[in-house]
Protein backbone atom coordinates (compact mmCIF):
# COMPACT_ATOMS: atom_id res chain seq x y z
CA UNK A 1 -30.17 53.79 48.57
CA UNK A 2 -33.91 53.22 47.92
CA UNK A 3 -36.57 55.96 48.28
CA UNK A 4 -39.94 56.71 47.54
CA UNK A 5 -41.08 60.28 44.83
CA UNK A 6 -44.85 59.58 45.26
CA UNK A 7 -45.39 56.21 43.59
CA UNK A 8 -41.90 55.93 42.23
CA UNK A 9 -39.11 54.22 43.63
CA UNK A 10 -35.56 55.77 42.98
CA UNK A 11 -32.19 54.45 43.28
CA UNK A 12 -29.44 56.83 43.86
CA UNK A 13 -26.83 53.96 42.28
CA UNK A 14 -28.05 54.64 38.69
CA UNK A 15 -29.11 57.61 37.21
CA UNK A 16 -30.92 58.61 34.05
CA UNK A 17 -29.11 60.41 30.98
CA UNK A 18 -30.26 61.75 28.07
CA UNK A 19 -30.00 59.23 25.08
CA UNK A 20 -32.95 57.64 22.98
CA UNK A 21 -35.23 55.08 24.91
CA UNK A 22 -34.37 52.03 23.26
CA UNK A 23 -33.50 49.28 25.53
CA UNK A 24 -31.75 50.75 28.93
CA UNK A 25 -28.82 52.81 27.42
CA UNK A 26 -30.05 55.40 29.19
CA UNK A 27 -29.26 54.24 33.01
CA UNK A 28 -26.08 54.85 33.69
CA UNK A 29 -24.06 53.81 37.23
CA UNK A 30 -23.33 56.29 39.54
CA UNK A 31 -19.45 55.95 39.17
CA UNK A 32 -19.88 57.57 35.70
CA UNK A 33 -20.04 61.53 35.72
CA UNK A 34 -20.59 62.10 32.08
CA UNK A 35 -22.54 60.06 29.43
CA UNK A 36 -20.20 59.41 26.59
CA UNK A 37 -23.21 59.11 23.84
CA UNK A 38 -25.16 62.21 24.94
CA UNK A 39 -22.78 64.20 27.23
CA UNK A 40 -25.25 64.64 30.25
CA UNK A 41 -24.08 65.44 33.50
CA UNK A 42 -25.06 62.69 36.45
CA UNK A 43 -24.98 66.27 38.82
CA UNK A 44 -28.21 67.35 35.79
CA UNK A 45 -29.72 64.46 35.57
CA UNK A 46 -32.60 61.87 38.11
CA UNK A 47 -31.74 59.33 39.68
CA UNK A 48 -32.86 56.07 38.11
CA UNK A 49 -36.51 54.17 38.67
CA UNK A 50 -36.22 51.01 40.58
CA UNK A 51 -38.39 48.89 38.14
CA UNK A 52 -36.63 49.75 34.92
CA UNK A 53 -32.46 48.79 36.76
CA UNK A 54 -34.29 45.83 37.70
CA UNK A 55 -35.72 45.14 34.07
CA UNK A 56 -32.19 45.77 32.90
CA UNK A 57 -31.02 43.32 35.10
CA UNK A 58 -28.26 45.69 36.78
CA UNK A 59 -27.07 44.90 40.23
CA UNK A 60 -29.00 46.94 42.51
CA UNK A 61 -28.30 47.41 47.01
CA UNK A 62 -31.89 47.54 48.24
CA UNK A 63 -31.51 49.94 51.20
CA UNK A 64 -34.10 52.22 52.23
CA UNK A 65 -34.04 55.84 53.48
CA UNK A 66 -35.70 54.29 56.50
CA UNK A 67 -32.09 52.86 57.42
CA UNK A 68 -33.35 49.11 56.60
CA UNK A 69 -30.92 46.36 56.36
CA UNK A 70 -28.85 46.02 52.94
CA UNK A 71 -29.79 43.35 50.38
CA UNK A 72 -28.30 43.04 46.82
CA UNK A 73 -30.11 41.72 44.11
């Protein structure tokens, strides 16, 4: 699911660890609890932006909060 923090889209399929910034390392899928490099915990950790799962070119469900219609990019 999609959903709007002020002018930041989120996806709850992806969330952000801990590691360096360099390339997207640091977006991990939801199916993964732990990060193997840095050891963060998904249940610690925000959900990913939108723009940068895009950018890495992961598959992302655009569904909204709002209860819109599935598409998969």
């Amino acid at each position: 699911m999609i959903y709007p923090i002020g002018n930041i889209i989120l996806t709850d399929e992806y969330w952000d660890c801990e590691c360096p910034d360099d390339g997207f390392d640091y977006i991990k899928p939801i199916s993964l609890s732990r990060c193997g490099k840095c050891g963060a915990l998904q249940e610690d950790q925000p959900s990913a932006r939108l723009n940068e799962v895009i950018e890495a070119g992961l598959p992302v469900t655009l569904n909204s909060a709002r209860g819109d219609m599935p598409e998969t990019l």
